[in-house]
C-alpha atoms as a PDB file:
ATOM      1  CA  UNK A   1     -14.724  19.345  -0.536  1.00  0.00           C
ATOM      2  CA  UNK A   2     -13.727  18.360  -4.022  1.00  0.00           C
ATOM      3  CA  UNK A   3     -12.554  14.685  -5.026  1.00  0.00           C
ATOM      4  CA  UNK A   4     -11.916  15.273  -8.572  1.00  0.00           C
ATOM      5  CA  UNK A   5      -8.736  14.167 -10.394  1.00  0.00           C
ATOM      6  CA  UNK A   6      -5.303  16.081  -9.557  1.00  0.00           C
ATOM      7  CA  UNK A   7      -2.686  16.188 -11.739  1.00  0.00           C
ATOM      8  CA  UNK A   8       0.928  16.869  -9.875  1.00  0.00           C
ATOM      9  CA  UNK A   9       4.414  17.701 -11.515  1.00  0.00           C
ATOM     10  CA  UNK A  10       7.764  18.248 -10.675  1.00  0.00           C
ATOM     11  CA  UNK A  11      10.594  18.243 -13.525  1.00  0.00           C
ATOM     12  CA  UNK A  12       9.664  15.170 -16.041  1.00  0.00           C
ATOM     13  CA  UNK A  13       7.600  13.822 -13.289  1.00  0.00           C
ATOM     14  CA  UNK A  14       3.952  13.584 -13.429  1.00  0.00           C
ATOM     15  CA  UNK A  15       1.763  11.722 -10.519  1.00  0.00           C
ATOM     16  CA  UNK A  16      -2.604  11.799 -11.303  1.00  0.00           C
ATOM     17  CA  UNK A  17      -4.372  10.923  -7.915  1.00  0.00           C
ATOM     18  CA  UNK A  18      -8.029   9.948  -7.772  1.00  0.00           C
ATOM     19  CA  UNK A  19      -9.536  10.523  -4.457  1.00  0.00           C
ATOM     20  CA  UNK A  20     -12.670  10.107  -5.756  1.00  0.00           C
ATOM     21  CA  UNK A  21     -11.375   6.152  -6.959  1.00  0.00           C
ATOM     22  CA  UNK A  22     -10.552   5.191  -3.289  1.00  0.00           C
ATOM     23  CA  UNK A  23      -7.534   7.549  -3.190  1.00  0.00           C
ATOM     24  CA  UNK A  24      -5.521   5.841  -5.366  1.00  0.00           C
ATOM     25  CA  UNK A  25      -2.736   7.341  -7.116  1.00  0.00           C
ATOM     26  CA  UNK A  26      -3.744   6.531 -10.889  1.00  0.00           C
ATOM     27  CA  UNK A  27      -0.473   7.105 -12.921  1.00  0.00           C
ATOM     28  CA  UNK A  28       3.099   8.009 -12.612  1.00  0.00           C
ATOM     29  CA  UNK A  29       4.466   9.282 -15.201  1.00  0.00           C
ATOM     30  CA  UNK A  30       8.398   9.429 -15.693  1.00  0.00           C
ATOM     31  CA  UNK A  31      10.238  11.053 -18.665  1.00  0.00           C
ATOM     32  CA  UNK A  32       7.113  10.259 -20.503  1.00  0.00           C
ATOM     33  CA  UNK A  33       6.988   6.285 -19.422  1.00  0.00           C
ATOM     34  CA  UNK A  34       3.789   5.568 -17.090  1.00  0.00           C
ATOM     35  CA  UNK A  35       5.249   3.314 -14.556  1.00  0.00           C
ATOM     36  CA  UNK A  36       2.056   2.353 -12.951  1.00  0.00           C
ATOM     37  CA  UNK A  37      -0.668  -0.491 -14.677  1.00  0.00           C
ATOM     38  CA  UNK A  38      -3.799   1.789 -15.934  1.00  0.00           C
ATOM     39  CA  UNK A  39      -7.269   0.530 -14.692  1.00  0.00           C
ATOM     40  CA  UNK A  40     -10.148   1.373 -12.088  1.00  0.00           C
ATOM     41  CA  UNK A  41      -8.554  -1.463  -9.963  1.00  0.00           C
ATOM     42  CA  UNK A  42      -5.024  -0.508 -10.775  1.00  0.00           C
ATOM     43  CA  UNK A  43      -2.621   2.487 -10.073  1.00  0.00           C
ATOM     44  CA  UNK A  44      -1.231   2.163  -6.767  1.00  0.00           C
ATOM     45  CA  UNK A  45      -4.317   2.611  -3.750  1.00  0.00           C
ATOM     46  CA  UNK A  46      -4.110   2.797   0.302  1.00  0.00           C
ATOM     47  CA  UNK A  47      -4.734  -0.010   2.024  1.00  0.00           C
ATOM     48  CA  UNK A  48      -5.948   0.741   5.050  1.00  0.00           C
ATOM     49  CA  UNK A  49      -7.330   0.306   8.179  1.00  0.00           C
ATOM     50  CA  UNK A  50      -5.843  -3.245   7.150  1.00  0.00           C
ATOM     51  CA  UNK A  51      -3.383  -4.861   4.414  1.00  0.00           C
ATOM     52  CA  UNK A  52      -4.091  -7.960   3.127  1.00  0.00           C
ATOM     53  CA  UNK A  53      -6.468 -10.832   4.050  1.00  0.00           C
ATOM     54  CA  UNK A  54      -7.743 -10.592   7.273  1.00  0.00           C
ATOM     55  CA  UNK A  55      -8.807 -14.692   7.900  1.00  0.00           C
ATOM     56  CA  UNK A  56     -12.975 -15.170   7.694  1.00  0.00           C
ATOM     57  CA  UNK A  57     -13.109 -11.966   7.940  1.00  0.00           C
ATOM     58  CA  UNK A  58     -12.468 -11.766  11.319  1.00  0.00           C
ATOM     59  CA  UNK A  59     -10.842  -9.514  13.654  1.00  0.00           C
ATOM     60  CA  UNK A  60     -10.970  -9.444  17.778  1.00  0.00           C
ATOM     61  CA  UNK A  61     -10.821  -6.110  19.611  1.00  0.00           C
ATOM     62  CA  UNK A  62     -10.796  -7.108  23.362  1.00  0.00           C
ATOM     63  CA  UNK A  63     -13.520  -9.834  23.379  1.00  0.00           C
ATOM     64  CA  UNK A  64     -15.424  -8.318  20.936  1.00  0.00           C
ATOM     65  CA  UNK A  65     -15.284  -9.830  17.282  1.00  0.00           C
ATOM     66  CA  UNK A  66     -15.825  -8.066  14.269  1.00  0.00           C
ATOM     67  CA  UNK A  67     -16.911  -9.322  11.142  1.00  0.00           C
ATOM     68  CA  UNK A  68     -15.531  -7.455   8.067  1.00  0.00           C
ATOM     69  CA  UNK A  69     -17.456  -8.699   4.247  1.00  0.00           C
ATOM     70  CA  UNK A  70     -15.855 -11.307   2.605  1.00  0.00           C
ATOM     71  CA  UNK A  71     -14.753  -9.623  -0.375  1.00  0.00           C
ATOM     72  CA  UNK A  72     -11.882 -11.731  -1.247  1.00  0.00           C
ATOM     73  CA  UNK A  73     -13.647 -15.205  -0.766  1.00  0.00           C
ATOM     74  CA  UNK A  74     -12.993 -16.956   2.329  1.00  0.00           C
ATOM     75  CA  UNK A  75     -11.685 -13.743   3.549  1.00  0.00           C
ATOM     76  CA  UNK A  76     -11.487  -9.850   3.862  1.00  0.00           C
ATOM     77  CA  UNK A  77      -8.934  -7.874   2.013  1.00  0.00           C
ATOM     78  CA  UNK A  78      -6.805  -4.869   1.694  1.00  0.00           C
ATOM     79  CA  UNK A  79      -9.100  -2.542   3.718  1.00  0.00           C
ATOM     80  CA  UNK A  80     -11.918  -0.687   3.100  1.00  0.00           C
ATOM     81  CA  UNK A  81     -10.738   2.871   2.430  1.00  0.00           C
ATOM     82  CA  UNK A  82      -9.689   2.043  -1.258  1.00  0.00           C
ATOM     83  CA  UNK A  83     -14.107   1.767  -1.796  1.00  0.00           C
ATOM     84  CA  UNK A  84     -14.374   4.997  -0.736  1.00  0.00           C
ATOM     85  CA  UNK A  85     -14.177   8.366  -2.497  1.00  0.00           C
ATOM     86  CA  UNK A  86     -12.000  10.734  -0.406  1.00  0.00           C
ATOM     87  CA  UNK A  87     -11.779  14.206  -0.471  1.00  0.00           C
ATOM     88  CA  UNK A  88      -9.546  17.009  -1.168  1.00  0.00           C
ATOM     89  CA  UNK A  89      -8.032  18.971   1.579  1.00  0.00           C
ATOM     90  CA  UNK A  90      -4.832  20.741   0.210  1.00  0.00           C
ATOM     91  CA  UNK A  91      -3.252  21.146  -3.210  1.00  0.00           C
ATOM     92  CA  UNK A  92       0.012  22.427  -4.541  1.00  0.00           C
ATOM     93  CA  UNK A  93       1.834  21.976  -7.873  1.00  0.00           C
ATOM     94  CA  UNK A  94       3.519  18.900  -6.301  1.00  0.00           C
ATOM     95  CA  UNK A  95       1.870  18.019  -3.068  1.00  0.00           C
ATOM     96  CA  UNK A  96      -1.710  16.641  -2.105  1.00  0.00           C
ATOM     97  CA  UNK A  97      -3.697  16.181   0.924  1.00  0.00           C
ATOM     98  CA  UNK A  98      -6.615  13.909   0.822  1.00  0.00           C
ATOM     99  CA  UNK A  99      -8.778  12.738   3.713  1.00  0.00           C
ATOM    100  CA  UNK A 100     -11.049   9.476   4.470  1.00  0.00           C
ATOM    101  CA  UNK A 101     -13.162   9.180   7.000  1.00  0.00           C
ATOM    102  CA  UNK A 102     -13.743   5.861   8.034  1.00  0.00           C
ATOM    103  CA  UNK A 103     -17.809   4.767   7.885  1.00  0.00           C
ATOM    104  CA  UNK A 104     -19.515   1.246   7.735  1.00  0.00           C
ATOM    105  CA  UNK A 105     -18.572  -1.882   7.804  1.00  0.00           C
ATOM    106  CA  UNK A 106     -15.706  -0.381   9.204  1.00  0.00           C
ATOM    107  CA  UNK A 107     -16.825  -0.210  12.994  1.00  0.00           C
ATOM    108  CA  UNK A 108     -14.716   2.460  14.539  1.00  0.00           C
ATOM    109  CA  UNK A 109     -15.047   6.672  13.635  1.00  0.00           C
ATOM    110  CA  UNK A 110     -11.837   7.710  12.188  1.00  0.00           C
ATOM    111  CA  UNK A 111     -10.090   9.676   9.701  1.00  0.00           C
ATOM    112  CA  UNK A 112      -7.375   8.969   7.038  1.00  0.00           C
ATOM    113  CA  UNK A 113      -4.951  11.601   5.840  1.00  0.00           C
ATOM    114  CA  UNK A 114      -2.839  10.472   2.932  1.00  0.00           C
ATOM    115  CA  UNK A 115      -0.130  12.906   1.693  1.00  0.00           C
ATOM    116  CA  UNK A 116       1.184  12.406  -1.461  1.00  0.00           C
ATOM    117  CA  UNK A 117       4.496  14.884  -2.448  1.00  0.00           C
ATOM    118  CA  UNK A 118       6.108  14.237  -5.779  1.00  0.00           C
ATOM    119  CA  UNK A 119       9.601  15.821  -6.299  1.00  0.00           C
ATOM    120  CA  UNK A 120      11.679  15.596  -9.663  1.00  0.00           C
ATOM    121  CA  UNK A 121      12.861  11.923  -8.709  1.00  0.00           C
ATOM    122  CA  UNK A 122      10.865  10.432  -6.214  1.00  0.00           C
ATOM    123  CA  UNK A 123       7.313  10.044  -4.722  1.00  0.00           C
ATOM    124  CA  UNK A 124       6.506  10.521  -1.479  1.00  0.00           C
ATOM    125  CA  UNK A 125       3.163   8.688   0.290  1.00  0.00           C
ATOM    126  CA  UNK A 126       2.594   9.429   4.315  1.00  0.00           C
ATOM    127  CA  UNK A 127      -0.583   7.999   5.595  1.00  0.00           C
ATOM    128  CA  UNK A 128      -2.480   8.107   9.209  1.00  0.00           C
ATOM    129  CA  UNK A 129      -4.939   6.667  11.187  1.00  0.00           C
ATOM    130  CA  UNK A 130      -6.774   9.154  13.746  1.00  0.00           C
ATOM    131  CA  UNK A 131      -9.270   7.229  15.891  1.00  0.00           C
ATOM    132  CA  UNK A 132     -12.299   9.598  16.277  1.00  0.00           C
ATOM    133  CA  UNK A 133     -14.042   8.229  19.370  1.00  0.00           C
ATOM    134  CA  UNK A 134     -12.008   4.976  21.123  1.00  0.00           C
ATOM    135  CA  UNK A 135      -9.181   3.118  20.150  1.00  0.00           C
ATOM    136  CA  UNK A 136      -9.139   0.406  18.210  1.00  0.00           C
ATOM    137  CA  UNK A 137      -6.552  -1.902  16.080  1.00  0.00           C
ATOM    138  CA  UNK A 138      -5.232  -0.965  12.451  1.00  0.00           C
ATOM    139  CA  UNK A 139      -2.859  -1.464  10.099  1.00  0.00           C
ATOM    140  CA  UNK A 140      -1.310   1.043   6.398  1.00  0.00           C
ATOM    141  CA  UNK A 141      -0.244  -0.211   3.484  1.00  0.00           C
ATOM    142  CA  UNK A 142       0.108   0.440   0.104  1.00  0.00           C
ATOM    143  CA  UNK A 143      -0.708  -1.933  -3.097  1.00  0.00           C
ATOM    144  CA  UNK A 144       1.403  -0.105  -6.249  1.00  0.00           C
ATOM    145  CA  UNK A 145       0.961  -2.213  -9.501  1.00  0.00           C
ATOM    146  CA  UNK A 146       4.246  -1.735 -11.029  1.00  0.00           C
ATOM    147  CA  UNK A 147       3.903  -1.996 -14.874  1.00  0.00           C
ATOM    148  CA  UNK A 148       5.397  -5.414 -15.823  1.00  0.00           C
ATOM    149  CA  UNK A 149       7.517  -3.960 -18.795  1.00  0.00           C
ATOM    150  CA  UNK A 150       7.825  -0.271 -19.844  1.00  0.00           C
ATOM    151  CA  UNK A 151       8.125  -2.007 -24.137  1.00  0.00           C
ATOM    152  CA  UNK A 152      11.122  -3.650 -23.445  1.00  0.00           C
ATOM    153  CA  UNK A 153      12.755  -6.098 -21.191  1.00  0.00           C
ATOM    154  CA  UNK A 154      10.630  -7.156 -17.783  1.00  0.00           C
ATOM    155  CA  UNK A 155      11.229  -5.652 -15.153  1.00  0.00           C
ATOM    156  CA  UNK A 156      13.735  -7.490 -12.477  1.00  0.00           C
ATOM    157  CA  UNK A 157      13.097  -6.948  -8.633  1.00  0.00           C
ATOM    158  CA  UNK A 158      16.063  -6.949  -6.041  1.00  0.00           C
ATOM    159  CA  UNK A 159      15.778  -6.955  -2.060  1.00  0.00           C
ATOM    160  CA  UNK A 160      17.382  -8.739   0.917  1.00  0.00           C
ATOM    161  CA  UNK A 161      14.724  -9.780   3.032  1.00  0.00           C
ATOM    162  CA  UNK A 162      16.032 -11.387   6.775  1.00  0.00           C
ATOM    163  CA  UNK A 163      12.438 -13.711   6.452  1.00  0.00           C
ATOM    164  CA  UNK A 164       9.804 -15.070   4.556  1.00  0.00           C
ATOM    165  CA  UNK A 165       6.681 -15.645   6.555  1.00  0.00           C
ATOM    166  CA  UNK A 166       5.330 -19.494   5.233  1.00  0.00           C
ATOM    167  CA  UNK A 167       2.202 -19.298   3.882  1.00  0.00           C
ATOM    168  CA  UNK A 168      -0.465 -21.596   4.074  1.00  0.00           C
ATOM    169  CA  UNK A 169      -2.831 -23.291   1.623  1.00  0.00           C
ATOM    170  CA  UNK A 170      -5.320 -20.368   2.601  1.00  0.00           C
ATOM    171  CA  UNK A 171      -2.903 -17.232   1.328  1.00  0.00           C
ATOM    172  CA  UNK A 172      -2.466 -16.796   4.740  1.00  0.00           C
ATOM    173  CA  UNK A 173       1.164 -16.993   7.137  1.00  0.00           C
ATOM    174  CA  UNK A 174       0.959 -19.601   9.377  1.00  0.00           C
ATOM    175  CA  UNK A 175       3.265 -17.884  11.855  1.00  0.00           C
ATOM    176  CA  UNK A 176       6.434 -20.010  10.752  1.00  0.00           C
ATOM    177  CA  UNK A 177       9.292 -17.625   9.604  1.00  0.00           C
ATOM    178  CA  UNK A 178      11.335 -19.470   7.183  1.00  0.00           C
ATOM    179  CA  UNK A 179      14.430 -18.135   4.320  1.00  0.00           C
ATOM    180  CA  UNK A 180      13.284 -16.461   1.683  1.00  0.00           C
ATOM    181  CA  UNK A 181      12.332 -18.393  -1.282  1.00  0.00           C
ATOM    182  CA  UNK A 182      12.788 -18.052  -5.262  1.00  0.00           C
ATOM    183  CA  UNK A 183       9.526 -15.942  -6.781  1.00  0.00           C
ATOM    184  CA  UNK A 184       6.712 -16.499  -8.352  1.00  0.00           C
ATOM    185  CA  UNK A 185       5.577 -14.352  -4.921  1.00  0.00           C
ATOM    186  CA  UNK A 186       2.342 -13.560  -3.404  1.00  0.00           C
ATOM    187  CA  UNK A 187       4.512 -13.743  -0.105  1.00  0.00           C
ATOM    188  CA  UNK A 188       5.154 -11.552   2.858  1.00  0.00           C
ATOM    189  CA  UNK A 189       8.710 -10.633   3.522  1.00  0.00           C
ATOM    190  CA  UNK A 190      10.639  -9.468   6.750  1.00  0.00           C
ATOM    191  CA  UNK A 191      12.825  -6.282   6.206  1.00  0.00           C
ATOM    192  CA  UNK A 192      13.667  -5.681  10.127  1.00  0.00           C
ATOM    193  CA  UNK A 193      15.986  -2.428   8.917  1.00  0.00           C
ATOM    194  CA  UNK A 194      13.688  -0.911   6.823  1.00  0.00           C
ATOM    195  CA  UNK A 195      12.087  -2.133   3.168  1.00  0.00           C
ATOM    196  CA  UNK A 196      14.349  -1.522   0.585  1.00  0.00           C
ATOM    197  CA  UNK A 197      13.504  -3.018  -2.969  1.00  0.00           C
ATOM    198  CA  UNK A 198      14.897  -2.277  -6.278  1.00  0.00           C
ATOM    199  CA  UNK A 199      12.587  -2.418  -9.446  1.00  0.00           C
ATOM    200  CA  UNK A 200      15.011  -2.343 -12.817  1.00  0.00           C
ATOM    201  CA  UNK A 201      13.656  -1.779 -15.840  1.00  0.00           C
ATOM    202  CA  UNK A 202      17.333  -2.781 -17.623  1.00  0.00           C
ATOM    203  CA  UNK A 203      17.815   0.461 -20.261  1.00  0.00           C
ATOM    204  CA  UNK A 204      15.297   2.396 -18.845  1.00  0.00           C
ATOM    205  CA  UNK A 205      15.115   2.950 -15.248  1.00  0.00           C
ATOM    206  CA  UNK A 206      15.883   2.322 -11.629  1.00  0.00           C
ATOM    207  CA  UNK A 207      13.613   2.578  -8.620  1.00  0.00           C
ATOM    208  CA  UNK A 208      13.643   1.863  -5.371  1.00  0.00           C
ATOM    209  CA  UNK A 209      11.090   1.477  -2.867  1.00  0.00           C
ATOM    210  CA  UNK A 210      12.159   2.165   0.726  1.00  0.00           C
ATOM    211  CA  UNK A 211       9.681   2.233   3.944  1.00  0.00           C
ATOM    212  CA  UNK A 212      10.896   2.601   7.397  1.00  0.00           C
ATOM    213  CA  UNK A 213       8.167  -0.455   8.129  1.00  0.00           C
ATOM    214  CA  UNK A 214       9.437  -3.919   8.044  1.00  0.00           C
ATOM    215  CA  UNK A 215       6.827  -5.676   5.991  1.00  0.00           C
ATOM    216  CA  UNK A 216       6.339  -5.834   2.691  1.00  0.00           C
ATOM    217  CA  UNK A 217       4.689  -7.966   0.451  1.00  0.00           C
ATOM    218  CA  UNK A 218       5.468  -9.279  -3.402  1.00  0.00           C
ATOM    219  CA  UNK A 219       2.863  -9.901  -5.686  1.00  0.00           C
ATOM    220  CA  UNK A 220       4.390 -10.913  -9.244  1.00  0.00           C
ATOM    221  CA  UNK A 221       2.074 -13.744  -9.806  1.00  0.00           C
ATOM    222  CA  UNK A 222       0.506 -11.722 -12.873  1.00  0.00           C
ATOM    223  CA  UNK A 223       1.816 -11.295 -16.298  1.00  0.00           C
ATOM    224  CA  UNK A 224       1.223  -7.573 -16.764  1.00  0.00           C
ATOM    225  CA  UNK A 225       2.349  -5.884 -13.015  1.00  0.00           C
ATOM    226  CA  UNK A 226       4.272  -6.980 -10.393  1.00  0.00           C
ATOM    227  CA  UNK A 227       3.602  -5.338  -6.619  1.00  0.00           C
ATOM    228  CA  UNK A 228       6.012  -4.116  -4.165  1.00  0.00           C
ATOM    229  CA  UNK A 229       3.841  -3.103  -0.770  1.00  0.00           C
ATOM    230  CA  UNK A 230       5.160  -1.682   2.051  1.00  0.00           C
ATOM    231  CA  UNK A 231       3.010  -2.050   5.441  1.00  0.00           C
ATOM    232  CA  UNK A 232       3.018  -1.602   9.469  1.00  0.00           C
ATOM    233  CA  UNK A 233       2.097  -5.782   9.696  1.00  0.00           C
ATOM    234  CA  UNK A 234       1.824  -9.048   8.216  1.00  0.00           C
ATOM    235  CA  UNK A 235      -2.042  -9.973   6.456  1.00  0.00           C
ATOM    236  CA  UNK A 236      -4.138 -11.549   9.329  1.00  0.00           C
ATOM    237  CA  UNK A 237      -1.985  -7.993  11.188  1.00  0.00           C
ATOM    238  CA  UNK A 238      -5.103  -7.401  13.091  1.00  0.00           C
ATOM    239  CA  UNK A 239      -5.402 -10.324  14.705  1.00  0.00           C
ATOM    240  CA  UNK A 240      -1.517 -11.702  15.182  1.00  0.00           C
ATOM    241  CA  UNK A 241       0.259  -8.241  15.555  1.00  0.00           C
ATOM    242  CA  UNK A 242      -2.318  -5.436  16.725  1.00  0.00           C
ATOM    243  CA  UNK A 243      -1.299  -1.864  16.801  1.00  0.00           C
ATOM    244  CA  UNK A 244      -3.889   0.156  18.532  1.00  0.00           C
ATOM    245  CA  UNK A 245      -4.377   3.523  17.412  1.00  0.00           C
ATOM    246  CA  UNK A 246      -5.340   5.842  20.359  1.00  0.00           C
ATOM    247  CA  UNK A 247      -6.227   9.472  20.719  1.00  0.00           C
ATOM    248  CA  UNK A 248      -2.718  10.112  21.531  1.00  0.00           C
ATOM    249  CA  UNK A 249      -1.088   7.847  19.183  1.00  0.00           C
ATOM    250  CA  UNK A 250      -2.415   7.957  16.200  1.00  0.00           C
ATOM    251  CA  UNK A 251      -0.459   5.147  12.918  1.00  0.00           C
ATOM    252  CA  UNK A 252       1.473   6.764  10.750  1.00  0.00           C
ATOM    253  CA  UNK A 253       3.703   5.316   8.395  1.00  0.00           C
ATOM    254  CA  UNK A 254       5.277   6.679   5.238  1.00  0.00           C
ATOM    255  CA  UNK A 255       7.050   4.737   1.692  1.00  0.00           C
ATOM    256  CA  UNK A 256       9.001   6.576  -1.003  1.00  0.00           C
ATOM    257  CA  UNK A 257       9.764   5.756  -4.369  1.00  0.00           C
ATOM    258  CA  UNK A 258      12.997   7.362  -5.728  1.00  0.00           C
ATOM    259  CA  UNK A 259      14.032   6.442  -9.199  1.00  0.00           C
ATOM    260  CA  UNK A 260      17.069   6.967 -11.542  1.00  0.00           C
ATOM    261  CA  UNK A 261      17.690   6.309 -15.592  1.00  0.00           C
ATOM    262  CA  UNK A 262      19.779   3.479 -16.036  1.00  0.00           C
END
């Protein structure tokens, strides 16, 4: 199967996804402004079978521990699918199908189906987890780097979160929910009715990024993106809220980005 670049449209709308760059989607292009920050590292990728740090490294599975590679030094983060290079199962003018199958250091067989369906005002992402052999714990996300400014004003960000969960001195929450807090972020947020967050780029454009989940983390600690990223569970998920993904119940969780001028 293919993993080269695909190029969708719908209207003014133009999405370029890169399964072959960890499935990623690479640019989004709206009325000729590219919403997304450009880069190998950049775009908006999966992250899955985890989001976020994951503490040492370690997860438990039953009494067996796991030791993921410390890629984000003292711990493991945002999964391992966004290494990969995925492949192409399905394409249409304005829909995509791309697949991961999940290998070492990951230790459990399983595949990752990401369907990404761009209409003339909004973008669609619907990921799953399929365990292959047994069960075993996981978490979907998704990290979007939201370009900053589009050449004029900043952007300004707008949600109602019921919780911030404190983080500690190690990026990590401690378990403490407390109220939500004024930004800079790099903060997990409770959204128990669904995430819901408003990026306006004033004179430009409006979008919203909803997600049936109830996490979602906000990243605006950098000067040229901020990051609005929907996911089934807090970082450290695998450890202090498992979901186990079985034969029969597979994860699946979906986010969509609808946008408006303004």
């Amino acid at each position: 199967m293919s993993n080269e670049d695909i190029t969708l449209t719908a209207g003014d709308a133009e999405a370029t996804v890169r399964p072959g760059n960890g499935g990623r989607i690479a640019g989004l292009r709206v009325g000729g402004l590219e919403l997304l920050r450009q880069g190998e590292r950049y775009g908006c990728f999966p992250m899955v079978p985890w989001c976020g740090r994951i503490r040492d490294g370690r997860f438990r599975d039953g009494a067996t521990v796991h030791q993921m590679p410390l890629n984000s030094p003292p711990h493991a983060i945002h999964g391992t699918a966004r290494d990969g290079a995925w492949d192409t199962a399905r394409v249409s003018q304005n829909e995509a199908v791309i697949t991961y199958d999940l290998v070492d250091p990951w230790p459990y067989p399983g595949r990752i189906t990401q369907v990404v369906t761009l209409a003339e005002d909004s973008l669609t992402l619907t990921m799953s987890v399929e365990p292959q052999e047994s069960s075993f714990p996981a978490q979907i996300g998704w990290h979007p780097w939201f370009n900053r400014s589009l050449g004029r004003e900043d952007v300004r960000l707008d949600f109602q979160p019921a919780w911030q969960e404190e983080r500690g001195a190690d990026h990590l929450p401690t378990g403490r929910r407390i109220d939500p807090r004024p930004g800079p972020w790099d903060d997990c947020f409770g959204m128990p009715d669904g995430v819901d967050v408003t990026l306006t780029w004033p004179g430009q454009l409006e979008l919203r990024v909803t997600s049936p989940e109830k996490w979602v983390v906000v990243y605006d600690e950098q000067e040229a993106a901020v990051c609005v990223e929907p996911q089934t569970g807090p970082p450290d998920g695998l450890n202090t809220h498992p979901h186990l993904v079985t034969l029969l119940e597979p994860l699946e969780a979906t986010t969509t980005w609808t946008w408006r001028a303004v």
